[in-house]
N, C-alpha and C. Protein backbone atom coordinates (compact mmCIF):
# COMPACT_ATOMS: atom_id res chain seq x y z
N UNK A 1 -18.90 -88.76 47.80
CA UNK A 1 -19.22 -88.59 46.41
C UNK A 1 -20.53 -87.85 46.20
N UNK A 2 -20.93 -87.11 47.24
CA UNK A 2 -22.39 -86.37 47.03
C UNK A 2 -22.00 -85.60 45.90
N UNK A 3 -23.33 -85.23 44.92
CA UNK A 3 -22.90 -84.12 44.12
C UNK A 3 -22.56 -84.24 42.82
N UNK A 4 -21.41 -85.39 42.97
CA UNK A 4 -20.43 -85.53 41.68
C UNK A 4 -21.24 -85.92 40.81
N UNK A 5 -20.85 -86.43 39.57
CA UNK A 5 -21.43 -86.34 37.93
C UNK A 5 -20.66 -87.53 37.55
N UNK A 6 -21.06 -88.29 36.65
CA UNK A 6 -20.38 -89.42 36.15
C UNK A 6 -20.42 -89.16 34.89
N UNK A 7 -19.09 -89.42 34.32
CA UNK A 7 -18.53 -89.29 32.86
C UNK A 7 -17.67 -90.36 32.23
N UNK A 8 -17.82 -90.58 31.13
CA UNK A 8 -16.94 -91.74 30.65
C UNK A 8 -15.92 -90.69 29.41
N UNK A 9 -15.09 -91.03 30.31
CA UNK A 9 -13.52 -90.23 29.53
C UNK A 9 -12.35 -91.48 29.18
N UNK A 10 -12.22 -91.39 28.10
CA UNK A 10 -11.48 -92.43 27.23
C UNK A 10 -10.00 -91.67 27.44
N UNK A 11 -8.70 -92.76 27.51
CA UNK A 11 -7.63 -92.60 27.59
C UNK A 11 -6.69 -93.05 26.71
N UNK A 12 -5.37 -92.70 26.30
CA UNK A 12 -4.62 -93.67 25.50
C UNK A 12 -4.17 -94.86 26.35
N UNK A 13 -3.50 -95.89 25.61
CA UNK A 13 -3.38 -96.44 26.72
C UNK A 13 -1.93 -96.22 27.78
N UNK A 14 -1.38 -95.62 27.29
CA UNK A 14 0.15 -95.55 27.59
C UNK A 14 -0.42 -93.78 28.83
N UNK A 15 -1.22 -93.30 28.89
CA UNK A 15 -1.56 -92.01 29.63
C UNK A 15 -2.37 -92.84 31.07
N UNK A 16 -3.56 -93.94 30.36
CA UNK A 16 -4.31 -94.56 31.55
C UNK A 16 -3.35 -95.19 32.47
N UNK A 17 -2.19 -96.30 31.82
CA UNK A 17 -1.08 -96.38 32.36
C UNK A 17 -0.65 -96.03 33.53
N UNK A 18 -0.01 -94.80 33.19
CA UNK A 18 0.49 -93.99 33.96
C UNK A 18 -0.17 -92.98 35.09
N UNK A 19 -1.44 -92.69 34.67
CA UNK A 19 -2.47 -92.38 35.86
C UNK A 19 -2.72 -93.48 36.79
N UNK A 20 -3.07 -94.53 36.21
CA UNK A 20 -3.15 -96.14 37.15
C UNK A 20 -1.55 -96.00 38.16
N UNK A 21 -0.09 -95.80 37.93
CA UNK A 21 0.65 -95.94 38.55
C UNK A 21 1.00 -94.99 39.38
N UNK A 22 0.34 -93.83 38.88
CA UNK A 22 0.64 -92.31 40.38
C UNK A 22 0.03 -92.36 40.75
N UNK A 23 -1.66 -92.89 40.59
CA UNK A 23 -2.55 -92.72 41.59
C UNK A 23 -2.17 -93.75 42.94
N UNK A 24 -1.42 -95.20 42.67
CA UNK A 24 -1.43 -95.81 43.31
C UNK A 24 0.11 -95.77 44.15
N UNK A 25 0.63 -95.07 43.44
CA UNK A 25 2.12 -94.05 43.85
C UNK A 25 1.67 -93.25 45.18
N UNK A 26 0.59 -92.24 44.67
CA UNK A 26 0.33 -91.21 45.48
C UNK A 26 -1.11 -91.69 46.52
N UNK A 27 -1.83 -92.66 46.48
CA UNK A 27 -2.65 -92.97 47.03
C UNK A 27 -3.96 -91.83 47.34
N UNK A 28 -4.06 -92.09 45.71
CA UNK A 28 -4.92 -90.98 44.99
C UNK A 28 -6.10 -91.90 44.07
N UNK A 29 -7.24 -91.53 44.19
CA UNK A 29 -7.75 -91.85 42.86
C UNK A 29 -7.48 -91.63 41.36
N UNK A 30 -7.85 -92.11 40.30
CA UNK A 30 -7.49 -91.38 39.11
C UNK A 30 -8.45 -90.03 39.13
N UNK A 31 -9.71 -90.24 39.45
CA UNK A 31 -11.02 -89.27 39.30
C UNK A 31 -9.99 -88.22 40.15
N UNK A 32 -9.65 -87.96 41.42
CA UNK A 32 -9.26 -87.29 42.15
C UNK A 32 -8.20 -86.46 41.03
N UNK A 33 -7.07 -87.36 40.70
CA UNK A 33 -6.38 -86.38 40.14
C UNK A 33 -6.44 -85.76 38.85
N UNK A 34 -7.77 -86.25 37.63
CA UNK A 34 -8.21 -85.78 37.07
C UNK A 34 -9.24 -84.51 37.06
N UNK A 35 -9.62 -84.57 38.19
CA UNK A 35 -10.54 -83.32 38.72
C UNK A 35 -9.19 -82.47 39.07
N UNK A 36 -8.05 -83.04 39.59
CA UNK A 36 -7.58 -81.94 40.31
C UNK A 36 -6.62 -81.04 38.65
N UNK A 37 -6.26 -81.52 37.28
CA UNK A 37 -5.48 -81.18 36.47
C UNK A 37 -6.90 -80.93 35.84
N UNK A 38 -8.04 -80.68 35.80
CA UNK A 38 -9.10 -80.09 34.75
C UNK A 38 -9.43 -78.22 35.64
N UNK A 39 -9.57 -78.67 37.34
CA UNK A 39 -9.87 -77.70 38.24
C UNK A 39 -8.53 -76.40 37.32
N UNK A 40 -6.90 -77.32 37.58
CA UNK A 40 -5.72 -76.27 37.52
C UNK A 40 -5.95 -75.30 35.82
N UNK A 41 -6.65 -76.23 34.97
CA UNK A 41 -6.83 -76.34 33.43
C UNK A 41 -7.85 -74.69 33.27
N UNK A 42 -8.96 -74.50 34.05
CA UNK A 42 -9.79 -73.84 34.18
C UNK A 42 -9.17 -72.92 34.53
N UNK A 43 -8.54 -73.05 35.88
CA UNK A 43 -8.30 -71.49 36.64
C UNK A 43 -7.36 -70.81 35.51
N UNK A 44 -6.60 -71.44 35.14
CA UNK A 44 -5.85 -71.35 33.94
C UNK A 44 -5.97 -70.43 33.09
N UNK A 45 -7.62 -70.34 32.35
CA UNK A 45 -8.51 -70.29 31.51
C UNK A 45 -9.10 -69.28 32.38
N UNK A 46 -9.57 -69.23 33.49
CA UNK A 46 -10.26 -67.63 34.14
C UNK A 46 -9.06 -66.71 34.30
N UNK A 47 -8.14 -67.38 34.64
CA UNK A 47 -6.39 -65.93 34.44
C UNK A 47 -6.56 -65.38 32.77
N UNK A 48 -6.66 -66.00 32.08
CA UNK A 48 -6.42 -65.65 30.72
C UNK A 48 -7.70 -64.87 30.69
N UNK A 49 -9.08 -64.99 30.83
CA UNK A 49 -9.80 -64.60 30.67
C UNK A 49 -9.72 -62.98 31.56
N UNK A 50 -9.44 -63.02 32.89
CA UNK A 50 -9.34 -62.02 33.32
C UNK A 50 -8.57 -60.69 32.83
N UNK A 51 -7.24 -61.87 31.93
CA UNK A 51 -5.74 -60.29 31.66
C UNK A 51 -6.37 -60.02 30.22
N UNK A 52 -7.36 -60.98 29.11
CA UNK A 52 -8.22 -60.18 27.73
C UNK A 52 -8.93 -58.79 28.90
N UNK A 53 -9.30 -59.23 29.60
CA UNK A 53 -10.50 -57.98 30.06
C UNK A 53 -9.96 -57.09 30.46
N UNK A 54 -8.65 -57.27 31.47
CA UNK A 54 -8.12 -55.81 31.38
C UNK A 54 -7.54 -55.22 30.30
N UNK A 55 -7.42 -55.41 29.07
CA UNK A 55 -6.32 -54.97 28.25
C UNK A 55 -7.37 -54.67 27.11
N UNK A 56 -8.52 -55.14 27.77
CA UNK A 56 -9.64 -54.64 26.24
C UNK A 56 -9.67 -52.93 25.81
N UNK A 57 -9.22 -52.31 26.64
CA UNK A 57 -9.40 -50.76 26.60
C UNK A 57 -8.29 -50.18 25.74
N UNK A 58 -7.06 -51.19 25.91
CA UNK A 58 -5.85 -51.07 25.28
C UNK A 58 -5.58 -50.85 23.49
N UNK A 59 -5.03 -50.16 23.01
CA UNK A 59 -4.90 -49.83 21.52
C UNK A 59 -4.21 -50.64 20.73
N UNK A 60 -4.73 -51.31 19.90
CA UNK A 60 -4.71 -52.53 19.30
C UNK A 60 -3.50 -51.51 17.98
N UNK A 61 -2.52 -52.67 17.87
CA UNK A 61 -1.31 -52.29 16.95
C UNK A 61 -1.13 -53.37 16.50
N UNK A 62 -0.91 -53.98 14.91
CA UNK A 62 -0.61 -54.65 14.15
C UNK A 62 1.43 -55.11 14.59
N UNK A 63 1.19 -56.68 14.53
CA UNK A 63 2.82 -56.67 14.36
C UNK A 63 3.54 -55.77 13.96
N UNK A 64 3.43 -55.98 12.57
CA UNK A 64 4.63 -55.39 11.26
C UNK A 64 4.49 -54.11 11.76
N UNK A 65 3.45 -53.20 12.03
CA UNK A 65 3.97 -51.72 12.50
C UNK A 65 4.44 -51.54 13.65
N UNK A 66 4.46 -52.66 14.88
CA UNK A 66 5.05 -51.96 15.96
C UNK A 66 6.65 -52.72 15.64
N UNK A 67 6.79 -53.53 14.68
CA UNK A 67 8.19 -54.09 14.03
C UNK A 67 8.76 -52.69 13.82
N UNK A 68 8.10 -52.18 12.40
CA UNK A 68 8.74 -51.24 11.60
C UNK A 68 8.84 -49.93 13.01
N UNK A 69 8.07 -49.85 13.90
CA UNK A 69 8.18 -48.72 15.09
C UNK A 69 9.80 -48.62 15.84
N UNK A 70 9.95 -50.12 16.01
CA UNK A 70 11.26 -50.41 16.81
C UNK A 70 12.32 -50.20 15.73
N UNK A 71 12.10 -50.53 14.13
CA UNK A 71 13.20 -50.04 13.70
C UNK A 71 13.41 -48.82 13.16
N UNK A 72 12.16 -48.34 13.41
CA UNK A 72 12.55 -46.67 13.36
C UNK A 72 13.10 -46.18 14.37
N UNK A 73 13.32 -46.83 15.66
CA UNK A 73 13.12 -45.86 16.71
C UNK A 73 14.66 -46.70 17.29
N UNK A 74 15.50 -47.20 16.68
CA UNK A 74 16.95 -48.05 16.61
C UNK A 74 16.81 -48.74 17.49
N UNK A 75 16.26 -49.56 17.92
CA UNK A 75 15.35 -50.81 18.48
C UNK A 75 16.27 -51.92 17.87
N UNK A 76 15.95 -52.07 16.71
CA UNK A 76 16.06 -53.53 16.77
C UNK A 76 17.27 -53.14 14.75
């Protein structure tokens, strides 16, 4: 536990539940598998962050005109 940070994170009870029964399913902590679904939550969140940055260069088009584009163009 070097390192780590202590936090008090409130649960419903029907979610604490069920973390209480996989952890002891999987012979896991709850902390463990809460770090491990916040870690997946993030990377998550740096993918998204990464595909805004490539596409920032990209030419920004309103719905309704690239709508009305496809039905000009017998699309849709």
């Amino acid at each position: 536990m070097e390192n780590q940070k202590r936090a008090t994170v409130y649960f419903e009870p029907d979610v604490h539940r069920a973390l209480r029964l996989k952890a002891a399913a999987s012979d896991r902590s709850i902390s463990d598998m809460v770090n491990d679904a916040v870690r997946v939550a993030l990377a998550e969140d740096a993918e998204d962050l990464a595909a805004f940055a490539e596409r920032k260069g990209e030419k920004i088009i309103s719905f309704d005109t690239f709508v009305r584009s496809l039905k000009r163009r017998g699309r849709i």
